[in-house]
PDB file of N, CA and C in Angstrom:
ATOM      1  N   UNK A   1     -20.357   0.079  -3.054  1.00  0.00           N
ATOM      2  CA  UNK A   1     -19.493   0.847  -3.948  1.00  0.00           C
ATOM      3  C   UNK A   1     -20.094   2.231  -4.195  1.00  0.00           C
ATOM      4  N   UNK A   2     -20.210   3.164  -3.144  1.00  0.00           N
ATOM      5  CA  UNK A   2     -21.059   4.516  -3.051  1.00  0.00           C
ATOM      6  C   UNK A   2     -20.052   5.369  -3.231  1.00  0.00           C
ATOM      7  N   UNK A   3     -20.294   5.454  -4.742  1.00  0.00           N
ATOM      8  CA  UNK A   3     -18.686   6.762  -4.978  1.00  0.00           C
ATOM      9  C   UNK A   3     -18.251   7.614  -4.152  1.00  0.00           C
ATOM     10  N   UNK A   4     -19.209   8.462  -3.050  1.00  0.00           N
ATOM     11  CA  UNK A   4     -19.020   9.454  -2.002  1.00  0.00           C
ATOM     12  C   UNK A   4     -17.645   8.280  -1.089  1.00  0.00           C
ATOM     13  N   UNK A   5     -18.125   7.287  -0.914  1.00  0.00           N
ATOM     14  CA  UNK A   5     -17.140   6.392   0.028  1.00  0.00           C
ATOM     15  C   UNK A   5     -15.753   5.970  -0.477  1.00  0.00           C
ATOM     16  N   UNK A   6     -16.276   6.179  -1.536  1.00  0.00           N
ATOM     17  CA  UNK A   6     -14.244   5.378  -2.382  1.00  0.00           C
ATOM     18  C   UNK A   6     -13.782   6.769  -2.746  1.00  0.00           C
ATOM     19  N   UNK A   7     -14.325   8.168  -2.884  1.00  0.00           N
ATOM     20  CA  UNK A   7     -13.632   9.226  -2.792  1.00  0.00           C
ATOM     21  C   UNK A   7     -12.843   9.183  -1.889  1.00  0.00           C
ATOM     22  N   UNK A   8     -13.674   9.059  -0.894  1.00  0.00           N
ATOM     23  CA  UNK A   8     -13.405   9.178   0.755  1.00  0.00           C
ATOM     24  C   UNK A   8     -12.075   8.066   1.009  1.00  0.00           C
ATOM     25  N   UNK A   9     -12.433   7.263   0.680  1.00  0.00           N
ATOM     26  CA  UNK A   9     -11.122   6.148   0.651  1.00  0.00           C
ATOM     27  C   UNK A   9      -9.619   6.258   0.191  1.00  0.00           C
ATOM     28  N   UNK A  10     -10.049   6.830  -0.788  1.00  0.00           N
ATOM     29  CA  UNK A  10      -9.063   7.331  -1.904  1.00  0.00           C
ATOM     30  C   UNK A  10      -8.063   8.540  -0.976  1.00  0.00           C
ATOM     31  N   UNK A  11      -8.917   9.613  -1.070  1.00  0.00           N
ATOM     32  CA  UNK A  11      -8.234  10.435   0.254  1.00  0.00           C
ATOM     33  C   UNK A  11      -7.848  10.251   1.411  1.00  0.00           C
ATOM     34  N   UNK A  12      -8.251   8.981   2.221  1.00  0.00           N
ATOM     35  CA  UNK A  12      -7.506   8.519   3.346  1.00  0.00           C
ATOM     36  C   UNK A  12      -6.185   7.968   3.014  1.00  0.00           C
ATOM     37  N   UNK A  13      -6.109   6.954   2.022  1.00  0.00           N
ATOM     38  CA  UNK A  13      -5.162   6.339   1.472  1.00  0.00           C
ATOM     39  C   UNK A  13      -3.730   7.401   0.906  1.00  0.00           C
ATOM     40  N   UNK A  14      -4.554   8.257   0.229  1.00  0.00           N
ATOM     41  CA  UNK A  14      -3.559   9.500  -0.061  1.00  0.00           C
ATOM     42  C   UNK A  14      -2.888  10.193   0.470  1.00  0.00           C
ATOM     43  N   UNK A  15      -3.485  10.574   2.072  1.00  0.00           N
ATOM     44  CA  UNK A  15      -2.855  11.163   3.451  1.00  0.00           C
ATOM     45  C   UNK A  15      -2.153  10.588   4.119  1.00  0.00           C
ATOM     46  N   UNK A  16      -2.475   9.272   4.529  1.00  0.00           N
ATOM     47  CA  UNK A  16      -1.550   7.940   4.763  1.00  0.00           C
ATOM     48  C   UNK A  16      -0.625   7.696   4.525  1.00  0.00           C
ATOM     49  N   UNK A  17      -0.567   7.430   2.789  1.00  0.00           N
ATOM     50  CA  UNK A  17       0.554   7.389   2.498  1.00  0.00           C
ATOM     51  C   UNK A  17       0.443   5.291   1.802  1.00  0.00           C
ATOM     52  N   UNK A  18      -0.650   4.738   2.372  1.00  0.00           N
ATOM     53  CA  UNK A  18      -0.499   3.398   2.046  1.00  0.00           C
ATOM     54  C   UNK A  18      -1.671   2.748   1.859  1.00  0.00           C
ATOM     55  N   UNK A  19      -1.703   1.692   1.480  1.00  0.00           N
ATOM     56  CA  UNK A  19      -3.215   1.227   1.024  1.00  0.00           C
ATOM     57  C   UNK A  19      -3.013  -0.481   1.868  1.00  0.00           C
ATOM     58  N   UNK A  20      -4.143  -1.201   2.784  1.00  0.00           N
ATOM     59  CA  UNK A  20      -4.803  -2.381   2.789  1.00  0.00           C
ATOM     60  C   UNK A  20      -5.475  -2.802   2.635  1.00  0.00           C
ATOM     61  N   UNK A  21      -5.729  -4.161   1.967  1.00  0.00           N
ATOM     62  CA  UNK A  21      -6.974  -4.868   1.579  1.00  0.00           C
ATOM     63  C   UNK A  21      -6.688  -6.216   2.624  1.00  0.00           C
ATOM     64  N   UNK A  22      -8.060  -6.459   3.225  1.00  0.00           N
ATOM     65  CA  UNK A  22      -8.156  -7.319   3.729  1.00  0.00           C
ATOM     66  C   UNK A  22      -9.662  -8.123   2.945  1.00  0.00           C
ATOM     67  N   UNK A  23      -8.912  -9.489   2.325  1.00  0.00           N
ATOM     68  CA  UNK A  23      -9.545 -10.384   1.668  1.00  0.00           C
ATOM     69  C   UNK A  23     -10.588  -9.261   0.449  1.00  0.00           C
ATOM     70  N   UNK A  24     -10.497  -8.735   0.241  1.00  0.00           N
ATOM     71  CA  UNK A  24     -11.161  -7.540  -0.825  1.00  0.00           C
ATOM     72  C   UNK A  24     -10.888  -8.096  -2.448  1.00  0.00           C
ATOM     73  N   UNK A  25      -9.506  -8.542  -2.948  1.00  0.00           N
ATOM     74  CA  UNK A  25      -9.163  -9.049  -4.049  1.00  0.00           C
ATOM     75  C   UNK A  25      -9.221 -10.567  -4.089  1.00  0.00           C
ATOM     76  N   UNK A  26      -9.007 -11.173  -3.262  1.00  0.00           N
ATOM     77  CA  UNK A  26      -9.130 -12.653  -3.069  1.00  0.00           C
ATOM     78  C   UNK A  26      -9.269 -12.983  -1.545  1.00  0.00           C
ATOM     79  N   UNK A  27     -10.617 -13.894  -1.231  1.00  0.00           N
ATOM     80  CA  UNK A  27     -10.398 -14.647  -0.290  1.00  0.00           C
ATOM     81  C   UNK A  27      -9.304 -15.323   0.344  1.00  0.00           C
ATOM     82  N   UNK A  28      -9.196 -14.872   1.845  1.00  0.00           N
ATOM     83  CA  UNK A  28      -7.424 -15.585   2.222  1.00  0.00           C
ATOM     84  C   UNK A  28      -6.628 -14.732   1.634  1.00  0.00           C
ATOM     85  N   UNK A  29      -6.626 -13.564   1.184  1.00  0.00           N
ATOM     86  CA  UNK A  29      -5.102 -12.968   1.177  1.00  0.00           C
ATOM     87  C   UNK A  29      -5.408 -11.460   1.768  1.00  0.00           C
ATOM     88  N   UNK A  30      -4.556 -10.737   1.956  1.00  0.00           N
ATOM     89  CA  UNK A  30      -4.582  -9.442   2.849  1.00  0.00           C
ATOM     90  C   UNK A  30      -2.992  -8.810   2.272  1.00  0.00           C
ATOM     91  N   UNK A  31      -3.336  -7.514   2.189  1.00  0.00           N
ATOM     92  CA  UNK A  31      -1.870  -6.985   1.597  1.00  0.00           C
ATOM     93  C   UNK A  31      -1.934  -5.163   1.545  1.00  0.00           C
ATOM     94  N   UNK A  32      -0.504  -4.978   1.576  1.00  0.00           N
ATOM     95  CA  UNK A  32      -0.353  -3.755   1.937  1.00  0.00           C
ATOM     96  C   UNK A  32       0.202  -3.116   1.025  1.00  0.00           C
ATOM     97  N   UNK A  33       0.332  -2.052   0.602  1.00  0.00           N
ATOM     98  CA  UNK A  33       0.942  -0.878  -0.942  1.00  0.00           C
ATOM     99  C   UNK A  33       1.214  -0.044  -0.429  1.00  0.00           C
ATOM    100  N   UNK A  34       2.179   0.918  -1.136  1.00  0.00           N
ATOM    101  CA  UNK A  34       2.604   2.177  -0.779  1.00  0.00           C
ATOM    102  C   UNK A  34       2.879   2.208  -1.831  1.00  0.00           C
ATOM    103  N   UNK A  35       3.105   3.735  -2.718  1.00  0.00           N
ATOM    104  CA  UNK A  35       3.136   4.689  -4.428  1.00  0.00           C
ATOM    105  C   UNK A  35       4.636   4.629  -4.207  1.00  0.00           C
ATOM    106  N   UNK A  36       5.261   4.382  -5.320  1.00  0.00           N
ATOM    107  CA  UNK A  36       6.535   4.695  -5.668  1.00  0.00           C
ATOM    108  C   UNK A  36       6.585   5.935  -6.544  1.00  0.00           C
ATOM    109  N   UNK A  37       7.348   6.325  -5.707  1.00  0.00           N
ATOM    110  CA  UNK A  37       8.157   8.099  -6.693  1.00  0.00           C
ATOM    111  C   UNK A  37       9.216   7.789  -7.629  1.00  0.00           C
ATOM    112  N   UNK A  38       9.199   8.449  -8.808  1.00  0.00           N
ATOM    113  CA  UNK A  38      10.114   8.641  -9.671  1.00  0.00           C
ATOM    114  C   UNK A  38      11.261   9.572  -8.677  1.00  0.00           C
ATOM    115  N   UNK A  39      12.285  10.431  -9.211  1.00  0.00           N
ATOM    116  CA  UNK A  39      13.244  11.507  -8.975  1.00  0.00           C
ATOM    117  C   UNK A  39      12.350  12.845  -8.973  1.00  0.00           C
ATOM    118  N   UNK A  40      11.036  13.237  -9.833  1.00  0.00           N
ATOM    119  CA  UNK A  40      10.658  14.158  -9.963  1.00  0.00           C
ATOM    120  C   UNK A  40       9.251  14.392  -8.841  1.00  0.00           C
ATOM    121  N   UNK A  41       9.538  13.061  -7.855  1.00  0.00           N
ATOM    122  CA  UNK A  41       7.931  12.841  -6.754  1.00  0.00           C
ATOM    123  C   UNK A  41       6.889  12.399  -7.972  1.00  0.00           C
ATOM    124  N   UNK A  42       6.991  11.788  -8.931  1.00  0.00           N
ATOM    125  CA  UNK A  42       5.976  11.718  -9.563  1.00  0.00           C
ATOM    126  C   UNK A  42       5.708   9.797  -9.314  1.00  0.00           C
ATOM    127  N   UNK A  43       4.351   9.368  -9.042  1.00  0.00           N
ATOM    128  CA  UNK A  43       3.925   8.199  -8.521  1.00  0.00           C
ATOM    129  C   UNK A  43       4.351   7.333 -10.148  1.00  0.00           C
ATOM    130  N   UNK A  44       4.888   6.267 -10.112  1.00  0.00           N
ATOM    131  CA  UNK A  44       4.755   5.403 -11.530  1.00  0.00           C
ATOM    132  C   UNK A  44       4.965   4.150 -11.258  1.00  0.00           C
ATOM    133  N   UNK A  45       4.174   3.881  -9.993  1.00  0.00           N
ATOM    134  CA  UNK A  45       4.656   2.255  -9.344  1.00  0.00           C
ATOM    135  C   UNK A  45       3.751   2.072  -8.167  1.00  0.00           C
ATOM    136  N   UNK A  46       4.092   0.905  -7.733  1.00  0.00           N
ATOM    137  CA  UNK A  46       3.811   0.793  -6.241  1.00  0.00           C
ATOM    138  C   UNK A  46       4.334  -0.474  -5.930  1.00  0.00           C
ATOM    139  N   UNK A  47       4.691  -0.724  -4.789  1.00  0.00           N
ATOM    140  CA  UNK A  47       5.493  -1.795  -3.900  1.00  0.00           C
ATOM    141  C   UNK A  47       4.108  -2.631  -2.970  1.00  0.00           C
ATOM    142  N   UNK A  48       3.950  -4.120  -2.980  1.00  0.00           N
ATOM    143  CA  UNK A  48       2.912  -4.764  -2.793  1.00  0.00           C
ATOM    144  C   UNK A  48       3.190  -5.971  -1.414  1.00  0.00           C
ATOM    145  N   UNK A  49       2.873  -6.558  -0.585  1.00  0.00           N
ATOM    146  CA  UNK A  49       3.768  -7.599   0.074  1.00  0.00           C
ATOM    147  C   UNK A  49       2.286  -7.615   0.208  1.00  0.00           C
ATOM    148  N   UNK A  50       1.941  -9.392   0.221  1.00  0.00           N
ATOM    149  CA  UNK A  50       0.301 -10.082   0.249  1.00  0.00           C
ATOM    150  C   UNK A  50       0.927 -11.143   1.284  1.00  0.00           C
ATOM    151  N   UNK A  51      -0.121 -11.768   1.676  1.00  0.00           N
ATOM    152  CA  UNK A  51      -0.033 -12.638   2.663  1.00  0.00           C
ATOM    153  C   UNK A  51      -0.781 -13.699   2.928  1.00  0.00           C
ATOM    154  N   UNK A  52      -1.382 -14.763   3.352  1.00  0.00           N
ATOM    155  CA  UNK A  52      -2.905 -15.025   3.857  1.00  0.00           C
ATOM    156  C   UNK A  52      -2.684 -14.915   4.740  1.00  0.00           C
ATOM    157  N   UNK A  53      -4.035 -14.725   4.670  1.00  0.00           N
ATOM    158  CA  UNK A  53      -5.087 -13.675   6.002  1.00  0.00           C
ATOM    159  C   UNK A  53      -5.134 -14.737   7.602  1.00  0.00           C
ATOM    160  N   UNK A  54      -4.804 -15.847   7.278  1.00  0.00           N
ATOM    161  CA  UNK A  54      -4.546 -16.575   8.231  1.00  0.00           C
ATOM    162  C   UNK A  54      -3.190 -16.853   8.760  1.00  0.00           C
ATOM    163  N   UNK A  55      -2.252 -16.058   8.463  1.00  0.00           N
ATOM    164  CA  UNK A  55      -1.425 -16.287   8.691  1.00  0.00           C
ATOM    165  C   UNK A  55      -0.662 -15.025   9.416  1.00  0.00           C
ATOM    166  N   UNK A  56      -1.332 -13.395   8.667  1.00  0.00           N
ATOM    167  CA  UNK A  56      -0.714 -12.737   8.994  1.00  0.00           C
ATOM    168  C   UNK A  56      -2.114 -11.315   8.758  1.00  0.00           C
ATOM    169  N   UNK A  57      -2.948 -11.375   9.422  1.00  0.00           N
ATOM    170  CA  UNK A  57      -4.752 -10.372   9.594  1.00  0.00           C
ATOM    171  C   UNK A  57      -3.949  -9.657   8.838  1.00  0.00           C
ATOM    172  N   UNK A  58      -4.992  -8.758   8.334  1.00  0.00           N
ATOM    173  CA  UNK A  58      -4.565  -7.310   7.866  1.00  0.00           C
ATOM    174  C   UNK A  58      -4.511  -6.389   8.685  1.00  0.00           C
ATOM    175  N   UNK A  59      -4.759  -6.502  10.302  1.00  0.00           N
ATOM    176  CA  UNK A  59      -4.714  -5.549  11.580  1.00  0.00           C
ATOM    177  C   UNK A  59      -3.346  -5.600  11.934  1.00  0.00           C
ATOM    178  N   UNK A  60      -2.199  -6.691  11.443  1.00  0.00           N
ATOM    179  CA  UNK A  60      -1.215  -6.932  11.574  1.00  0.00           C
ATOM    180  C   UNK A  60      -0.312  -6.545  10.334  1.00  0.00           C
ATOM    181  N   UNK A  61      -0.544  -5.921   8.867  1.00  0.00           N
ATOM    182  CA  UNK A  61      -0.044  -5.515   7.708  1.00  0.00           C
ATOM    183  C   UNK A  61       0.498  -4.469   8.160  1.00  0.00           C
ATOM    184  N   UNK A  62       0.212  -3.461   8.755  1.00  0.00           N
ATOM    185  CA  UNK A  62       1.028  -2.080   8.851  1.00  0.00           C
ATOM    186  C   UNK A  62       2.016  -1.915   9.671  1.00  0.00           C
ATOM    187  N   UNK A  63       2.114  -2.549  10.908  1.00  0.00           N
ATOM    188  CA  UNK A  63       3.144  -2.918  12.028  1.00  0.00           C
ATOM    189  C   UNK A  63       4.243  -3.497  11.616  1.00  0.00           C
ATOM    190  N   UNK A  64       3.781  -5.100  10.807  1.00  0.00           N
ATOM    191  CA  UNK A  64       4.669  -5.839   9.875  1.00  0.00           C
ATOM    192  C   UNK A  64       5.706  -5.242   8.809  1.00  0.00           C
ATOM    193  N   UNK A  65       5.049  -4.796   8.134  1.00  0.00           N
ATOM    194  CA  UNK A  65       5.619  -4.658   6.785  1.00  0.00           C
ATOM    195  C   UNK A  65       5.593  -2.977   6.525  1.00  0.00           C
ATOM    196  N   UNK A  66       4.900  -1.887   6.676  1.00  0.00           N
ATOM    197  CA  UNK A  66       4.984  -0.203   6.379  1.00  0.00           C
ATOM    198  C   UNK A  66       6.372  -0.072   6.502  1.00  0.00           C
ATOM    199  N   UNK A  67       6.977  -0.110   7.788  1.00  0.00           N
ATOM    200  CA  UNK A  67       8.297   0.406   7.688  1.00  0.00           C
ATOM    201  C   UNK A  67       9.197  -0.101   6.593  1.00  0.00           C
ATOM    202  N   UNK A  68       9.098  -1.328   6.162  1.00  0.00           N
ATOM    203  CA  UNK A  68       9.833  -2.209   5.471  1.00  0.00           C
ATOM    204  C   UNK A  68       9.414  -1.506   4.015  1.00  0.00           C
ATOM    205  N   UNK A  69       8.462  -1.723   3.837  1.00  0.00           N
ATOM    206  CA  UNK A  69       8.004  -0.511   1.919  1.00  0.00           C
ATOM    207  C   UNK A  69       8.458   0.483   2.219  1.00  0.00           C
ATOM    208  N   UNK A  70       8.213   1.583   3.284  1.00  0.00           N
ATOM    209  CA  UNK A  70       8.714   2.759   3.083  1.00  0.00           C
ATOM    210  C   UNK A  70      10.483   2.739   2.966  1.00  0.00           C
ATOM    211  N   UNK A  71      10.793   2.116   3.663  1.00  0.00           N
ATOM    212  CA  UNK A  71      12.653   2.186   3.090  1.00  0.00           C
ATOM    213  C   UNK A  71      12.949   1.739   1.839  1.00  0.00           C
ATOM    214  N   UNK A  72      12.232   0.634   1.231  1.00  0.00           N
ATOM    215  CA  UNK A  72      12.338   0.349  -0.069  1.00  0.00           C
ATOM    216  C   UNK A  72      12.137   1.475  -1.569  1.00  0.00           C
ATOM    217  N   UNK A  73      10.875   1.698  -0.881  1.00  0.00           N
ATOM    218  CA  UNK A  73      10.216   3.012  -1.842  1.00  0.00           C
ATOM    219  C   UNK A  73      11.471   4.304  -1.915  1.00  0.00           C
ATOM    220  N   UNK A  74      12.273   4.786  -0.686  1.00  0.00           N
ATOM    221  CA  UNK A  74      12.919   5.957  -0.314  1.00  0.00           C
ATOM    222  C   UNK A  74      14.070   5.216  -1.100  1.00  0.00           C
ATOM    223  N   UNK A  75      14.590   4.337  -1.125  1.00  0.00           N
ATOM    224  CA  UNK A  75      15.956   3.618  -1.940  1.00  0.00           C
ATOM    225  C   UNK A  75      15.651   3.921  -3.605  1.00  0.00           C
ATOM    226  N   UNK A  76      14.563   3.261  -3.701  1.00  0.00           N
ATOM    227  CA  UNK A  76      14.372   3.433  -5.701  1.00  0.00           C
ATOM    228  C   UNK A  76      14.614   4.842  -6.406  1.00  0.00           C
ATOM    229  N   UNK A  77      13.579   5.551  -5.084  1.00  0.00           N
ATOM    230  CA  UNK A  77      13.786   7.020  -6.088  1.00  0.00           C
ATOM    231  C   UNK A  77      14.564   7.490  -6.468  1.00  0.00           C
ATOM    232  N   UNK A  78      15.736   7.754  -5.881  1.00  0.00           N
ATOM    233  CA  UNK A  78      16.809   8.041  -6.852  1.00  0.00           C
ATOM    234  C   UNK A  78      17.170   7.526  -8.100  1.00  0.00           C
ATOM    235  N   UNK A  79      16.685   6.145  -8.326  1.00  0.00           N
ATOM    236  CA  UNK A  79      17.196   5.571  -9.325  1.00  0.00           C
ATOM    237  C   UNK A  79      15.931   5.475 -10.091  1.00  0.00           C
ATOM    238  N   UNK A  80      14.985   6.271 -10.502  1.00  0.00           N
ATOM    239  CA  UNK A  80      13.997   6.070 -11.162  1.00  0.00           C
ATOM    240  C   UNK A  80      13.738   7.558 -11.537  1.00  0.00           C
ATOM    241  N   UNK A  81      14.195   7.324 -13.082  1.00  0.00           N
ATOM    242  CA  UNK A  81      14.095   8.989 -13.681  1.00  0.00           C
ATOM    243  C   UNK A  81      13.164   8.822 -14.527  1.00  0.00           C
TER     244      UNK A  81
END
């Protein structure tokens, strides 16, 4: 937990656009996030789909499921003032 590295993390995640944890919060599960926008681009959420890790790696979370959050995320905003 070398703050220089979770800066660093933080800013990958930010450029991206999405976040994975593989087994990081619980053993056996793996899961993917993306920030939800209000109407004004302002973040006040995020959209989550978990899995176990045996069922579905986390090398397999972004292929799976990204496209699927990002259309979800692009639907709300309008409706989130």
């Amino acid at each position: 937990t070398d703050p220089d590295e979770l800066i660093e993390e933080f800013r990958r995640v930010r450029a991206e656009g999405y976040a994975i944890i593989d087994q990081e919060l619980e053993i056996g599960l793996c899961s993917i996030a993306v920030p939800v926008e209000n109407d004004r681009g302002e973040t006040i959420a995020a959209l989550n789909i978990g899995a176990p890790a045996a069922i579905v790696p986390a090398a397999e979370m972004k292929e799976r499921y990204l496209k699927l959050l990002q259309e979800t995320k692009t639907a709300l905003r309008p409706l989130l003032r």
